[in-house]
C-alpha atoms as a PDB file:
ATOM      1  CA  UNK A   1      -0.119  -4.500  -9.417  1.00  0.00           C
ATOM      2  CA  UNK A   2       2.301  -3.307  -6.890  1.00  0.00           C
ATOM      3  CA  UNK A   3       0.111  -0.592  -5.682  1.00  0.00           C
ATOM      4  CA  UNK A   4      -2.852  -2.730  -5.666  1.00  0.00           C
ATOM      5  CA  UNK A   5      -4.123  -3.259  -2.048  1.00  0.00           C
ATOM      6  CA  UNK A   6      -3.811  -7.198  -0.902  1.00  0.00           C
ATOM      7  CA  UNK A   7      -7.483  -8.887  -0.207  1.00  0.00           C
ATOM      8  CA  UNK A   8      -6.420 -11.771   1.761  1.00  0.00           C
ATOM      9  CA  UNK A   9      -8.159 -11.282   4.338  1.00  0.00           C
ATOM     10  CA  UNK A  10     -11.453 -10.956   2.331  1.00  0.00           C
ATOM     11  CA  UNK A  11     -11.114 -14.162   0.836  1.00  0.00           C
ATOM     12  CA  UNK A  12     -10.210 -15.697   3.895  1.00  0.00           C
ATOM     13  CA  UNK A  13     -13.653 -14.596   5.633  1.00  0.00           C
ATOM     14  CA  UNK A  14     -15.179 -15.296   2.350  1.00  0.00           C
ATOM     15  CA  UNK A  15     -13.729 -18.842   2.669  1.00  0.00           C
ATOM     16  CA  UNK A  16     -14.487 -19.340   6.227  1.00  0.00           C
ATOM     17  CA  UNK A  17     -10.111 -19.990   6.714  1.00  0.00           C
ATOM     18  CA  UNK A  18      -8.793 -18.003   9.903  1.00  0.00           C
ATOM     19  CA  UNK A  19      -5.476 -15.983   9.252  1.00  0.00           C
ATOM     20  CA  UNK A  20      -4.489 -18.562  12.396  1.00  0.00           C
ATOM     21  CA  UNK A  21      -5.468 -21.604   9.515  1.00  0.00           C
ATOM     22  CA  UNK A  22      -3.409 -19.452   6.814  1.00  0.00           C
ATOM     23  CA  UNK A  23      -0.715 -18.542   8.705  1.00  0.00           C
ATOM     24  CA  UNK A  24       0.114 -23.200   9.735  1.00  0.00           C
ATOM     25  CA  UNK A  25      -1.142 -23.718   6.362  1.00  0.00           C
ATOM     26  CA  UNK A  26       1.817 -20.997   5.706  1.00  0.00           C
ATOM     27  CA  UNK A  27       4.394 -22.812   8.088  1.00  0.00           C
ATOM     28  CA  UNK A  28       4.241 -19.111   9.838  1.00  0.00           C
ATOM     29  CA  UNK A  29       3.237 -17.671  13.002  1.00  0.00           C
ATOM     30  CA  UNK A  30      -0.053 -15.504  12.235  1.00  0.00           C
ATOM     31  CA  UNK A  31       2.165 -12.391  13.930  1.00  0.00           C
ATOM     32  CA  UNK A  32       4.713 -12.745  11.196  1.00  0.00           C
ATOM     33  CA  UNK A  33       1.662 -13.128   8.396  1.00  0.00           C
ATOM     34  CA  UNK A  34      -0.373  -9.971   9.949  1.00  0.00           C
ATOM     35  CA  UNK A  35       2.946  -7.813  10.047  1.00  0.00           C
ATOM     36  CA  UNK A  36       3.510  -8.762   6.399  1.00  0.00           C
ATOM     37  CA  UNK A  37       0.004  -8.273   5.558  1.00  0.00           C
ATOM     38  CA  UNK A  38      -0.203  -4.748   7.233  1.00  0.00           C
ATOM     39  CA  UNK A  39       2.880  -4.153   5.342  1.00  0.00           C
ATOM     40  CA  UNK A  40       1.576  -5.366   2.174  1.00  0.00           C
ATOM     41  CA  UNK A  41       4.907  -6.863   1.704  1.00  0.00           C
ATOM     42  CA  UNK A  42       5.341 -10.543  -0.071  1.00  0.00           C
ATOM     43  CA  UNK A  43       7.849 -11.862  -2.441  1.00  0.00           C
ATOM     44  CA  UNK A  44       6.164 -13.775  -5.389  1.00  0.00           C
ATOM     45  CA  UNK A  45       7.100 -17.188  -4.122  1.00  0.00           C
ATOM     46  CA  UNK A  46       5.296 -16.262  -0.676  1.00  0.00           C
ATOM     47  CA  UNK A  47       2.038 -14.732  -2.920  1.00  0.00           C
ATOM     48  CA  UNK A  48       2.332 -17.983  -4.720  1.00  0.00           C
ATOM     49  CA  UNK A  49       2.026 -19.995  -1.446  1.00  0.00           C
ATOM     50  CA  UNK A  50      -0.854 -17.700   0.102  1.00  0.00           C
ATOM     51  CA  UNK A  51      -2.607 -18.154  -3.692  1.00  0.00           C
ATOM     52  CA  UNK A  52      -2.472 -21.969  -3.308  1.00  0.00           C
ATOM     53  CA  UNK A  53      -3.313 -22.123   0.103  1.00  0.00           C
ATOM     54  CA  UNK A  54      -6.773 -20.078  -0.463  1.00  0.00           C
ATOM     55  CA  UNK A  55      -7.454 -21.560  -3.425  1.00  0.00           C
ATOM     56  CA  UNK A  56      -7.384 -18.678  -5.844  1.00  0.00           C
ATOM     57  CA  UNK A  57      -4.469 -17.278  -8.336  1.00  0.00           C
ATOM     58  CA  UNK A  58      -2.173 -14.621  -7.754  1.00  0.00           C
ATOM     59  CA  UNK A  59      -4.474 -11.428  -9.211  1.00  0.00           C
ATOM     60  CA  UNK A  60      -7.230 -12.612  -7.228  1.00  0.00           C
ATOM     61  CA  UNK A  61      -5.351 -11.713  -3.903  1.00  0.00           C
ATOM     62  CA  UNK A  62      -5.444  -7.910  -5.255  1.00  0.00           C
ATOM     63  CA  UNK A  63      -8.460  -5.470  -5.089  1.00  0.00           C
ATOM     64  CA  UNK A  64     -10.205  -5.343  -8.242  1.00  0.00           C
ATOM     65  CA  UNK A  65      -8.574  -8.552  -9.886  1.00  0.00           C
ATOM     66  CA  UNK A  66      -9.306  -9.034 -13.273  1.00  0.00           C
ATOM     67  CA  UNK A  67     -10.382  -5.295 -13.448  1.00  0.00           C
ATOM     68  CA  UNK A  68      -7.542  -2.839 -15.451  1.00  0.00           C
ATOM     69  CA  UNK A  69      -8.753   0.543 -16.655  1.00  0.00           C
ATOM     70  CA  UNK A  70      -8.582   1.558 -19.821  1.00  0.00           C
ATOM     71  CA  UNK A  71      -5.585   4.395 -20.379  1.00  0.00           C
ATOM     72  CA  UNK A  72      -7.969   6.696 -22.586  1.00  0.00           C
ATOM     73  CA  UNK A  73     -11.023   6.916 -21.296  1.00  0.00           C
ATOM     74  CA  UNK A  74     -10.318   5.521 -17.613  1.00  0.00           C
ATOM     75  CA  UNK A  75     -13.530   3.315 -17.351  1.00  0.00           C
ATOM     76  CA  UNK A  76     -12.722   0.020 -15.490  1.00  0.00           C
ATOM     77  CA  UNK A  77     -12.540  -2.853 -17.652  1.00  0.00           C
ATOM     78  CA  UNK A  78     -13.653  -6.139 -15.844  1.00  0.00           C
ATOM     79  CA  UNK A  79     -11.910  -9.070 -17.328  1.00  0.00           C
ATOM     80  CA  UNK A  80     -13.045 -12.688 -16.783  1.00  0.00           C
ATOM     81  CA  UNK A  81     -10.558 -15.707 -17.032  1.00  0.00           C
ATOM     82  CA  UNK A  82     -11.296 -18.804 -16.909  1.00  0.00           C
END
């Protein structure tokens, strides 16, 4: 996951939440959260915060969560969990 690209954004205009709303939701300044964001920088505690805050689990803050691709043929394999 580590080279995965962070969506937060996404779901945030898919959610109609501001990154202003994410970042006091956060207990951060918006500066601090786009600087981390550009970085795509979080420790899992601060991933777990932004998960809870949006509503959605930690994979789903990744491009193409709950898709892995298979290591022999390389097709994308789209995984559903519920």
């Amino acid at each position: 996951m580590a080279n995965k690209r962070l969506v937060i954004k996404q779901i945030c205009k898919d959610k109609g939440i501001t990154l202003e709303t994410l970042a006091k939701r956060l207990g951060i300044e918006r500066t601090s959260l786009a600087q981390a964001m550009s970085r795509n920088v979080f420790s899992m505690d601060k991933l777990d915060q932004i998960a809870d805050a949006l509503g959605v689990s930690i994979p789903e803050l990744f491009e193409d969560a709950g898709t892995i691709t298979c290591p022999h043929c390389g097709k994308k394999i789209h995984i559903n969990v519920d």
